[in-house]
Protein backbone atom coordinates (compact mmCIF):
# COMPACT_ATOMS: atom_id res chain seq x y z
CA UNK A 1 124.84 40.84 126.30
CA UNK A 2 122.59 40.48 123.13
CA UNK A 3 120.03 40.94 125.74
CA UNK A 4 121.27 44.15 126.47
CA UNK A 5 122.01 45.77 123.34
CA UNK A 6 118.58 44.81 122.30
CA UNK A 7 117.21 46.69 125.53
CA UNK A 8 119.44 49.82 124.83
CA UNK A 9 118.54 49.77 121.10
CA UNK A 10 114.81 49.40 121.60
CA UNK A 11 114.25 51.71 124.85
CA UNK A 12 117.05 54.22 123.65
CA UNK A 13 115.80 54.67 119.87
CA UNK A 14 112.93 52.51 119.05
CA UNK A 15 110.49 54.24 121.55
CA UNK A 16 111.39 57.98 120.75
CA UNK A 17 111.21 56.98 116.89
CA UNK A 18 108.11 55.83 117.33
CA UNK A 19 106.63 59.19 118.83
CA UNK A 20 108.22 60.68 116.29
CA UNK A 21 106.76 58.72 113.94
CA UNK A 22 103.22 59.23 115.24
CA UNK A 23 103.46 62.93 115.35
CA UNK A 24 104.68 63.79 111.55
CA UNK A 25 102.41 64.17 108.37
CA UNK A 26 102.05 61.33 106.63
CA UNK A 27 104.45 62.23 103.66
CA UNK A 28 107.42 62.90 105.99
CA UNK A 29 106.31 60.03 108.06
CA UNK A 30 107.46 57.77 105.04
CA UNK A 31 110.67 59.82 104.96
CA UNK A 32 111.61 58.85 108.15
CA UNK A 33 110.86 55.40 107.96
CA UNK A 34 112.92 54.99 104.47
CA UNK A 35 115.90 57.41 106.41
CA UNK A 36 116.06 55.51 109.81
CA UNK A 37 115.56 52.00 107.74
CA UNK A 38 118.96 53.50 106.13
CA UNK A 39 120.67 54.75 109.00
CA UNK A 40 120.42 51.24 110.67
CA UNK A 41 121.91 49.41 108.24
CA UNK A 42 124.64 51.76 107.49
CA UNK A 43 125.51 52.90 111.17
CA UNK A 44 124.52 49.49 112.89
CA UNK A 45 123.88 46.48 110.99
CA UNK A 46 127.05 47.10 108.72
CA UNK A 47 129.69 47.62 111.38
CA UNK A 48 128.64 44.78 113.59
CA UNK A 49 128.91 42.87 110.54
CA UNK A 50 132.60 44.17 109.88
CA UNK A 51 132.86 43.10 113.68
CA UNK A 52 131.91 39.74 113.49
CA UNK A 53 134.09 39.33 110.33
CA UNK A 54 137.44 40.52 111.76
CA UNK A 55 136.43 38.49 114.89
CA UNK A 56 135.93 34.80 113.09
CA UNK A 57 138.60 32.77 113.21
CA UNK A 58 138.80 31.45 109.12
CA UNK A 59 142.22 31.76 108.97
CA UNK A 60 145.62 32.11 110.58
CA UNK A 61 146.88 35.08 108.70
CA UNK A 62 143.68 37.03 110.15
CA UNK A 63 143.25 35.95 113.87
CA UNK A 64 140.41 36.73 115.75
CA UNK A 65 140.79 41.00 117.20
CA UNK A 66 139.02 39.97 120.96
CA UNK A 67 141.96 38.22 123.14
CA UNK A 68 139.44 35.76 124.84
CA UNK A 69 138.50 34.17 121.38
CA UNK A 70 141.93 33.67 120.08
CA UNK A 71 143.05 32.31 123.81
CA UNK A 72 139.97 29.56 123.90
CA UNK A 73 140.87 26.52 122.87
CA UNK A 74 139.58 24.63 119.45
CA UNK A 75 136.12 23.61 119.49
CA UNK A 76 133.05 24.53 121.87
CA UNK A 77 134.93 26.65 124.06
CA UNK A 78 135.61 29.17 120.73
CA UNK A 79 131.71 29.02 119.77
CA UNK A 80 131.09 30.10 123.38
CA UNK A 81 133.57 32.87 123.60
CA UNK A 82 132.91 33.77 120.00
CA UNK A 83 129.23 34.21 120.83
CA UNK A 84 129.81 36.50 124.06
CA UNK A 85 132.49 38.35 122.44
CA UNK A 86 129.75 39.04 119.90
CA UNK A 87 127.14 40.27 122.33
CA UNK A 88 129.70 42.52 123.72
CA UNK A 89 130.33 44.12 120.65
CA UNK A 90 126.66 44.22 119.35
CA UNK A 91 126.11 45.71 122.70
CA UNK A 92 128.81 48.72 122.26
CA UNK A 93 128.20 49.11 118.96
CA UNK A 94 124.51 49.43 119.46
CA UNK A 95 125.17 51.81 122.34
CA UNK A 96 127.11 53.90 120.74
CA UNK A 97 124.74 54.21 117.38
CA UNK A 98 121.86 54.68 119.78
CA UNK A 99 123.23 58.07 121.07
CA UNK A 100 124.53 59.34 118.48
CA UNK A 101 121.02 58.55 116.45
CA UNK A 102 119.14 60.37 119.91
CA UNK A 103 121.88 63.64 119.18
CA UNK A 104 121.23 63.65 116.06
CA UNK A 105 116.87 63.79 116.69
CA UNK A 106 117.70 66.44 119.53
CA UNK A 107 119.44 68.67 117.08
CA UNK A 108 116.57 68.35 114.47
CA UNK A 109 114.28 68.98 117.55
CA UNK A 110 116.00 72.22 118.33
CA UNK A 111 114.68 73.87 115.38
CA UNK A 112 111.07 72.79 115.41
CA UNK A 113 110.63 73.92 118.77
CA UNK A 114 108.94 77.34 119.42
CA UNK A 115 109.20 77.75 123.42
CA UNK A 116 112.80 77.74 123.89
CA UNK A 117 112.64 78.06 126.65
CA UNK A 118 110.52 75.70 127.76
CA UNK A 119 113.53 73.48 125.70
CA UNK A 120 116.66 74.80 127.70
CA UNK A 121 114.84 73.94 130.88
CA UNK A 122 113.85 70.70 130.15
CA UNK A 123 117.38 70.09 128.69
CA UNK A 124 119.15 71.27 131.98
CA UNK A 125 117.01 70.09 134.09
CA UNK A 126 117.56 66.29 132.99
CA UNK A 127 121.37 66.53 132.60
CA UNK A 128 121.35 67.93 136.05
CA UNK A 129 120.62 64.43 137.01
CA UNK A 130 121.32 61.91 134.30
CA UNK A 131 124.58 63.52 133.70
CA UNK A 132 126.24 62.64 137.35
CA UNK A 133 124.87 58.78 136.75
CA UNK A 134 126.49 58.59 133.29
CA UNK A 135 129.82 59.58 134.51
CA UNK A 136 129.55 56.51 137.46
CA UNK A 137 128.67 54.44 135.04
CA UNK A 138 131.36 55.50 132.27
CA UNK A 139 133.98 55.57 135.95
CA UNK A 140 132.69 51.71 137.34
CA UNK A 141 132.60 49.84 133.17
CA UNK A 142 135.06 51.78 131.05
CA UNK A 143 134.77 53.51 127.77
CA UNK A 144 132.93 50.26 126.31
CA UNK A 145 129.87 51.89 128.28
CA UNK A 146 130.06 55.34 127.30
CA UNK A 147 126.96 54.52 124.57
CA UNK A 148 124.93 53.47 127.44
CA UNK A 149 125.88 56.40 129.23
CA UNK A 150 125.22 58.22 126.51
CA UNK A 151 121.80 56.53 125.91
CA UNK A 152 120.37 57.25 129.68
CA UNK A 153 121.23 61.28 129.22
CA UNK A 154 120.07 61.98 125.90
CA UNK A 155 116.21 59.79 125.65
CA UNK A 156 114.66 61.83 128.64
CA UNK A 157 115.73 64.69 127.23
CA UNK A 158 114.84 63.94 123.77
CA UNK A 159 110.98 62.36 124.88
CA UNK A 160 110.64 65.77 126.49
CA UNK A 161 111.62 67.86 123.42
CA UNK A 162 109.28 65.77 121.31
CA UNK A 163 105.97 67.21 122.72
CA UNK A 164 107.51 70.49 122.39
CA UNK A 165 108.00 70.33 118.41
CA UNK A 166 105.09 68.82 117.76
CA UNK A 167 103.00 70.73 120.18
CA UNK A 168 99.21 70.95 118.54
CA UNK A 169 97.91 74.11 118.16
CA UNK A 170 93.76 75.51 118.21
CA UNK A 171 94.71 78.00 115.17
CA UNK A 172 97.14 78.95 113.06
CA UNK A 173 99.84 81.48 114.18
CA UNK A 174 101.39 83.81 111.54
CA UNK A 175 103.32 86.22 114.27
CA UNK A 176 106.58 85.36 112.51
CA UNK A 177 105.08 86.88 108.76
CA UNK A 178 104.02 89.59 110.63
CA UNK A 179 107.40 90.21 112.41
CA UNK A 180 109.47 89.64 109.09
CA UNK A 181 106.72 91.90 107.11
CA UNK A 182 107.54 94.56 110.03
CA UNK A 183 111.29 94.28 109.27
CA UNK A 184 110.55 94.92 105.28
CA UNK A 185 111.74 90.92 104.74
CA UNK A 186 108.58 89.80 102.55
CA UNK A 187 110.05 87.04 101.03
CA UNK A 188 110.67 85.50 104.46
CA UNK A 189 106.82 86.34 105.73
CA UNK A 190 105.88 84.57 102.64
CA UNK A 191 107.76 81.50 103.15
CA UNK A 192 106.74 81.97 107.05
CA UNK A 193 102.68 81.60 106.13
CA UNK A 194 103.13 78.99 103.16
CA UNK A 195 104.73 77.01 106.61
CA UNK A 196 101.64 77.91 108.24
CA UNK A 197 99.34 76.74 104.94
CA UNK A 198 100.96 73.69 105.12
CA UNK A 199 99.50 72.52 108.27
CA UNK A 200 96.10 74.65 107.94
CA UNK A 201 95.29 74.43 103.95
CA UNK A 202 91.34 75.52 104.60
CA UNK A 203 92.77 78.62 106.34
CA UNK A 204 91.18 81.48 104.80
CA UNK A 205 93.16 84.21 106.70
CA UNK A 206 96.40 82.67 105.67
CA UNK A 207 95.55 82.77 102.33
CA UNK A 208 94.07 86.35 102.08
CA UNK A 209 97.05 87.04 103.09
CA UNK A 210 99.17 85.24 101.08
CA UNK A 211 97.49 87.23 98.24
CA UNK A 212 98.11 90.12 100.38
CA UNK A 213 101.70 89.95 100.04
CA UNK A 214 101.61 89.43 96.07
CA UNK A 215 99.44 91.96 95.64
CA UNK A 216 100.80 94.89 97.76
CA UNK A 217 104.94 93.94 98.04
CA UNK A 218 105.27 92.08 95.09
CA UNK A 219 103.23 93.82 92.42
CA UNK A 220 101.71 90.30 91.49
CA UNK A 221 98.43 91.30 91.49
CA UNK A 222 97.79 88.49 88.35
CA UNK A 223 98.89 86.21 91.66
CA UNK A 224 96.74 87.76 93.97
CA UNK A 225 94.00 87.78 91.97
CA UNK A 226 94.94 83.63 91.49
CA UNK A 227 94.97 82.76 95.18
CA UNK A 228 91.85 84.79 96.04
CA UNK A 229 89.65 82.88 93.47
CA UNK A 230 91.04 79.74 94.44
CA UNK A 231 90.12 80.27 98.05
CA UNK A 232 86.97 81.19 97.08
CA UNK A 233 85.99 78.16 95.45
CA UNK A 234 87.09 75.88 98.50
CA UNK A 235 84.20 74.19 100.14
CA UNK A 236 85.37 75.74 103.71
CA UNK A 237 85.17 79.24 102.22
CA UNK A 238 81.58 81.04 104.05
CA UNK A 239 79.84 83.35 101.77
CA UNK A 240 80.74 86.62 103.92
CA UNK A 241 84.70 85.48 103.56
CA UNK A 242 84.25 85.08 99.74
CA UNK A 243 82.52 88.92 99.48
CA UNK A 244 85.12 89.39 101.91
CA UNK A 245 88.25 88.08 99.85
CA UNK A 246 86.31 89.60 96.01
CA UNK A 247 85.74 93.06 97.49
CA UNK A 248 89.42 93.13 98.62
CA UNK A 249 90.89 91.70 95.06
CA UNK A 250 88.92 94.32 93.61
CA UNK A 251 90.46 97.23 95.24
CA UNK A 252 93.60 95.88 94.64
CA UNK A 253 92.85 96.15 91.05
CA UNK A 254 91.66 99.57 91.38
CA UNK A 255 94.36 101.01 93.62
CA UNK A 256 97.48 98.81 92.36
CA UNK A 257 96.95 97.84 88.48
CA UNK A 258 94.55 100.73 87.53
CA UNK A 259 92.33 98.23 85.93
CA UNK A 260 88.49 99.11 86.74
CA UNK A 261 87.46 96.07 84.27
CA UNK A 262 89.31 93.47 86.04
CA UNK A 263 87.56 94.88 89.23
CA UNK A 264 84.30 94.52 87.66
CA UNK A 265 84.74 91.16 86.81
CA UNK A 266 85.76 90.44 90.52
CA UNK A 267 82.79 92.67 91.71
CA UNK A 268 80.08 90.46 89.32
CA UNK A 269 81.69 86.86 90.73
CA UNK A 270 79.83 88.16 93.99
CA UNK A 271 76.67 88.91 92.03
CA UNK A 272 76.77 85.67 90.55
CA UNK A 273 78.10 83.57 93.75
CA UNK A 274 75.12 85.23 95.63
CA UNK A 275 72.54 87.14 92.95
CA UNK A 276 69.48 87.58 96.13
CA UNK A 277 71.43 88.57 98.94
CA UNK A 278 72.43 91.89 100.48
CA UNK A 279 75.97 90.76 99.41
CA UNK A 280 74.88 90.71 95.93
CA UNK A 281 73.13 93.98 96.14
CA UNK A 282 76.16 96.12 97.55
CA UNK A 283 77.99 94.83 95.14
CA UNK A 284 75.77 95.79 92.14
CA UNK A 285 76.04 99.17 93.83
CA UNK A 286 79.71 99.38 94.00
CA UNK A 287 79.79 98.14 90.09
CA UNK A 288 77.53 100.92 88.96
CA UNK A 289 80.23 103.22 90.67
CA UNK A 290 82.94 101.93 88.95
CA UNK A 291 85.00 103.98 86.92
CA UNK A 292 84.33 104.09 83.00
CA UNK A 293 88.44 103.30 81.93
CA UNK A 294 91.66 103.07 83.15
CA UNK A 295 92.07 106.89 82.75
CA UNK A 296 89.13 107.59 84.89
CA UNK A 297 90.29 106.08 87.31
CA UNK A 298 93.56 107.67 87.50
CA UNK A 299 91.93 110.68 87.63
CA UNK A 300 90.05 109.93 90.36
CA UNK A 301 92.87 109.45 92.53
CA UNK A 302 94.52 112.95 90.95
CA UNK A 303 94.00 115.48 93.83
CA UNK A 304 91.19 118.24 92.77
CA UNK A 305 91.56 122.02 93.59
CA UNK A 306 89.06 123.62 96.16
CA UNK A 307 86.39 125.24 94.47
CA UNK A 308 85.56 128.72 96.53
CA UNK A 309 82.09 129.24 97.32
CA UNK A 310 79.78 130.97 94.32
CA UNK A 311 78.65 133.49 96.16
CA UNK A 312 82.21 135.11 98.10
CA UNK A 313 84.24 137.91 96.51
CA UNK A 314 84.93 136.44 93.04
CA UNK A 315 81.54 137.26 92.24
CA UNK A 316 82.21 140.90 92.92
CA UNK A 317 84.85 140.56 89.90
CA UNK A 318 83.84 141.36 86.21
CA UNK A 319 83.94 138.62 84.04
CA UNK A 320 86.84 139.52 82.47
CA UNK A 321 88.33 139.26 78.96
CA UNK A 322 87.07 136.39 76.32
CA UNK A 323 89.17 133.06 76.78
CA UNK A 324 91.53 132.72 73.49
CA UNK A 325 90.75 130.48 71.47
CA UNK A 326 93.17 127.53 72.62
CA UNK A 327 91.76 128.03 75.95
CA UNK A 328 88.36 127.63 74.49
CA UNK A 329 89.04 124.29 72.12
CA UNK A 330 90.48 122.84 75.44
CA UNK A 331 87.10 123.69 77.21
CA UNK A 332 85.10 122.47 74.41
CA UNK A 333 87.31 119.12 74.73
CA UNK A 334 86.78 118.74 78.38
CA UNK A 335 82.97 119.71 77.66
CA UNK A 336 82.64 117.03 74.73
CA UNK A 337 83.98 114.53 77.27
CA UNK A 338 81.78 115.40 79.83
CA UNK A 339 78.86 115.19 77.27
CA UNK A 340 80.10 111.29 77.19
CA UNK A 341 79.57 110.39 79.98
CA UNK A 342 76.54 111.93 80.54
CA UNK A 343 75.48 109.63 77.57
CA UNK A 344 76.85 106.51 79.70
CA UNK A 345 74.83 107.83 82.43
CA UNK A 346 72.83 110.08 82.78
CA UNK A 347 73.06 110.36 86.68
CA UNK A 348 76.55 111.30 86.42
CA UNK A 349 76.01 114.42 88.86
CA UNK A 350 79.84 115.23 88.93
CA UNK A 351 80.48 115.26 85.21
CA UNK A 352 77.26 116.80 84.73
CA UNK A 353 78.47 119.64 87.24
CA UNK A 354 81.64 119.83 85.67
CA UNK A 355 79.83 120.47 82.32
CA UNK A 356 78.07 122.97 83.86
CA UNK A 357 81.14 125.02 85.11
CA UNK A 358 82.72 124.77 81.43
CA UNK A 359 79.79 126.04 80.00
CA UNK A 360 79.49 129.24 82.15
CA UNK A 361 82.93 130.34 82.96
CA UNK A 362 85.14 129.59 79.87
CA UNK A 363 82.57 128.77 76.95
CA UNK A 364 80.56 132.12 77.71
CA UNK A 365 77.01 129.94 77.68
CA UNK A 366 75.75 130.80 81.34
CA UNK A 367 72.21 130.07 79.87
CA UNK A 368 73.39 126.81 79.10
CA UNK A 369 75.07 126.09 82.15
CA UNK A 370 72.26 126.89 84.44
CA UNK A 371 69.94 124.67 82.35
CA UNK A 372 72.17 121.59 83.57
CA UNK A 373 72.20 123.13 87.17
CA UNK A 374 68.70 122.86 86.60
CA UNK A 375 68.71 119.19 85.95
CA UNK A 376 70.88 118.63 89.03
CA UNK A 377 68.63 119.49 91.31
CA UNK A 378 65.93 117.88 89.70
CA UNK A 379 67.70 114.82 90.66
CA UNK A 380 66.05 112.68 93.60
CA UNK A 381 70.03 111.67 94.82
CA UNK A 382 70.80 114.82 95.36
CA UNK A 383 71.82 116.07 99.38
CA UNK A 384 70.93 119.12 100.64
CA UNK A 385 73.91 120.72 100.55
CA UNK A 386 74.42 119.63 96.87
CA UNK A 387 71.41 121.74 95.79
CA UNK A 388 72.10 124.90 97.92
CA UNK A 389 75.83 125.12 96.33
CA UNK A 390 73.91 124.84 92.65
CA UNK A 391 71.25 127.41 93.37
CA UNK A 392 74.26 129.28 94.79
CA UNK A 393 76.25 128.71 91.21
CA UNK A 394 72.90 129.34 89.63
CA UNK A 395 72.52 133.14 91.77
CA UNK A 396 75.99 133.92 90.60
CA UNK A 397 75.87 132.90 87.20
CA UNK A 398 72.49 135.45 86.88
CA UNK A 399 74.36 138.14 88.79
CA UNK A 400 77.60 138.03 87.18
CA UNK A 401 77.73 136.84 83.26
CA UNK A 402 74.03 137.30 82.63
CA UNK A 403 73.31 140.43 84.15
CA UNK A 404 70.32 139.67 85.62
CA UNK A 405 70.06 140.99 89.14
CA UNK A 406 66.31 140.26 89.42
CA UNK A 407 66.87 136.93 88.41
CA UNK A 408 69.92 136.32 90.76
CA UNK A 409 67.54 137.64 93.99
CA UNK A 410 65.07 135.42 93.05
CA UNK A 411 67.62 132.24 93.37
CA UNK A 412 69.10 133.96 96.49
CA UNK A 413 65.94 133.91 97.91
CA UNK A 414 64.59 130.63 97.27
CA UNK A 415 67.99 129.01 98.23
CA UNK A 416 67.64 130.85 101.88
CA UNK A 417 63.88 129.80 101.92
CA UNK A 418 64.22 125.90 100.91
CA UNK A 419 67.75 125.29 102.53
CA UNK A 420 68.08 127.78 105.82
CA UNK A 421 70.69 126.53 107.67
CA UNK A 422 72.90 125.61 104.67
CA UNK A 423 76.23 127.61 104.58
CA UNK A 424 75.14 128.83 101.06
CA UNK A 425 72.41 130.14 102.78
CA UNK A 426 74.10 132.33 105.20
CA UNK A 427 76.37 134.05 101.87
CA UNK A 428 72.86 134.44 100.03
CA UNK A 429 71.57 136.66 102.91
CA UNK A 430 74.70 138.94 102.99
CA UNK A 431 74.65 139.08 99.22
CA UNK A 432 70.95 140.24 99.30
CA UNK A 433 72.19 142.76 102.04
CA UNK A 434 74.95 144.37 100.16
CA UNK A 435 72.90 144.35 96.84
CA UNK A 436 70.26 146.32 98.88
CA UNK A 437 72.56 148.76 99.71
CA UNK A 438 73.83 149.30 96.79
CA UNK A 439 70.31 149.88 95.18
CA UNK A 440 69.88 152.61 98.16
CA UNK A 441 72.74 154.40 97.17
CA UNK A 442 72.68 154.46 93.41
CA UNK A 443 68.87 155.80 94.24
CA UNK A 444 70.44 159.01 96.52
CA UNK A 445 73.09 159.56 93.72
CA UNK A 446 70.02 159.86 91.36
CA UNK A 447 68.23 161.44 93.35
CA UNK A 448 70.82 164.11 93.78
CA UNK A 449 72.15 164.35 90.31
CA UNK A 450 75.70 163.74 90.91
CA UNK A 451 77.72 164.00 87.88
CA UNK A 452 81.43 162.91 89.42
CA UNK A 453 82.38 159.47 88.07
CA UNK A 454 80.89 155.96 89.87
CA UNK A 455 83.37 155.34 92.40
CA UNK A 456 84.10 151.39 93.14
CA UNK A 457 81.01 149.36 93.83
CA UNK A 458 80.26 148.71 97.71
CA UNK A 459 80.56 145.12 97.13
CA UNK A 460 83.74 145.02 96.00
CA UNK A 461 84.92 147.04 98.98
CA UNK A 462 82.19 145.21 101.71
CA UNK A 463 83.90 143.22 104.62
């Protein structure tokens, strides 16, 4: 009977243990070892202890609990029965500790598994069979065999579950962060890839997004900006992931935290990671286009208003009364700021434009104003249609606050002649038009000596 318990014992626990064993990390490895070195003395070795115990014979106030050991008589006969009695109840007890150690596993199983499927079938399948044999035996041998009953369901079913929690995979899988970031549950996608990181620590997806998470749903960008670094100084991390993972902590800093410094710093680690490559170069690009301070980069996010062509019906308007004077301190503000940049950089084509404007429509300096046009398109960066909207402004700053209609022709006409199939061009020829025609007929009025008062000009009232 010792024979047998030792049989259910090993084939019914020792075996699956040991595939368990094989398949966990090394830290929980030791965990089990320490728990199921625990388990077996307290749910094993101790009762069959307490067995033998309240089965010896050492005194006549506490007989012997097995009827065939206090019925032997004195001598060899009790060593015999004692020592079958014993391998009966090592036997049952073991049994019995067996399955419940194999429900126990199955249950922890349960959760690890992903196919569920795949579980329940395997689960059915074998109790479809093992089941019916159990019950024959627990019908022929009694309840004292209900352990080894017990023990020939549940270890098929529990070797096949094993593969199925421990199943190895090619690549990480973060479909459940992704599902739980879906539902708005972040703190559960987080905990769902740190599962992930776990088992694939050079990951660099994972990690991105990790940082991902901090940066975007948990307004950690500090944490972000943590991760990301660390990732990039892993040995695993390629150079195009590290551009990858820098370019990416620097928008973050831009868009979320409104910090163009802290992007600059995370723009020059790829200029110093890589200072020759193409990486290195777009990056040095991307710094130089930076915003200046926290404030400019707010405002570049601040929607702008649509600026109307130069040349439509707004030019037809006079210029109107002189700005008060608050309205001209506040343009002289926005025009000293402007100048500030420009002495940061020169190239600065939209606060040099924006200087421009100032100066001609609310500081009353078109002279001024067209000067800086004038730099503008001297510069080589310029586009095409960049220059044709200037000479445009340039035209209708002549026409309009300077007076000169000579002057404004002239721009009209070397805007159509340098940039023809600009849109700026196409309003320069009908302004040219109607400007002839009103030439012709302020030359018949002359001509005819018409004293009745200048009715509205024809440009004003021109389709």
């Amino acid at each position: 009977m010792f024979l047998l318990g030792i049989i259910v014992i090993g084939a019914g626990v020792c075996v699956p243990g040991y595939n368990l064993w094989q398949r966990l990390p090394k830290s929980q490895a030791a965990d089990l070892r320490r728990w199921f070195r625990a388990w077996a003395i307290k749910g094993l070795a101790a009762p069959f202890l307490i067995w033998l115990i309240f089965n010896t014979d050492f005194s006549a106030m506490f007989p012997p609990l097995m009827i065939q050991i206090q019925a032997a008589p004195r001598g060899l006969a009790t060593v015999e029965a004692f020592l079958e009695a014993a391998g009966a109840g090592f036997c049952v007890i073991g049994s019995y500790w067996a399955t419940f150690t194999l429900a126990w596993w199955l249950r922890v199983l349960e959760d690890q598994v992903e196919d569920r499927r795949q579980f329940n079938h395997d689960v059915l399948l074998w109790s479809a069979f093992l089941v019916p044999l159990g019950a024959l035996i627990l019908w022929g041998c009694g309840w004292e065999a209900a352990g080894v009953a017990g023990v020939i369901w549940l270890w098929p079913v529990v070797q096949s579950a094993i593969p199925l929690a421990f199943r190895e995979r090619t690549a990480p899988a973060y479909n459940r962060a992704v599902i739980e970031m879906n539902r708005d549950k972040y703190k559960e996608a987080e905990w769902a890839v740190i599962e992930e990181l776990d088992h694939w620590e050079d990951d660099f997806n994972g990690w991105l997004m990790l940082a991902g998470l901090y940066a975007n749903h948990f307004s950690d960008v500090a944490g972000a900006d943590r991760i990301v670094r660390d990732t990039c100084s892993q040995p695993a991390t390629n150079p195009s992931q590290a551009c990858v993972a820098l370019n990416q902590l620097a928008d973050w800093h831009l868009k979320l935290a409104d910090d163009p410094a802290a992007a600059r710093d995370a723009l020059e680690e790829i200029c110093r990671r890589f200072p020759d490559t193409h990486m290195g170069r777009m990056a040095r690009q991307r710094i130089s286009r930076l915003p200046a301070s926290r404030e400019d980069c707010i405002a570049q996010r601040t929607p702008k208003s649509i600026r109307l062509p130069a040349l439509g019906k707004s030019l037809d308007q006079s210029a109107g009364e002189p700005h008060s004077l608050p309205a001209r301190k506040e343009a002289a503000a926005l025009a000293n700021e402007c100048v500030r940049k420009l002495q940061q950089n020169p190239d600065n084509m939209a606060a040099r434009e924006e200087l421009a404007r100032l100066l001609a429509e609310r500081l009353d300096k078109a002279g001024a104003a067209i000067e800086q046009l004038q730099l503008l398109l001297a510069m080589p960066q310029a586009t095409a249609e960049q220059a044709a909207e200037w000479m445009g402004l340039a035209a209708a700053w002549q026409i309009k606050y300077q007076g000169e209609l000579q002057a404004g022709r002239e721009t009209l006409e070397r805007l159509i002649r340098l940039y023809p199939q600009s849109g700026q061009a196409f309003a320069a020829r009908r302004r040219i038009t109607l400007m002839d025609l009103e030439a012709k007929i302020r030359a018949a009025r002359a001509r005819s000596g018409t004293a009745e008062p200048k009715p509205p000009s024809i440009l004003s009232i021109a389709p």
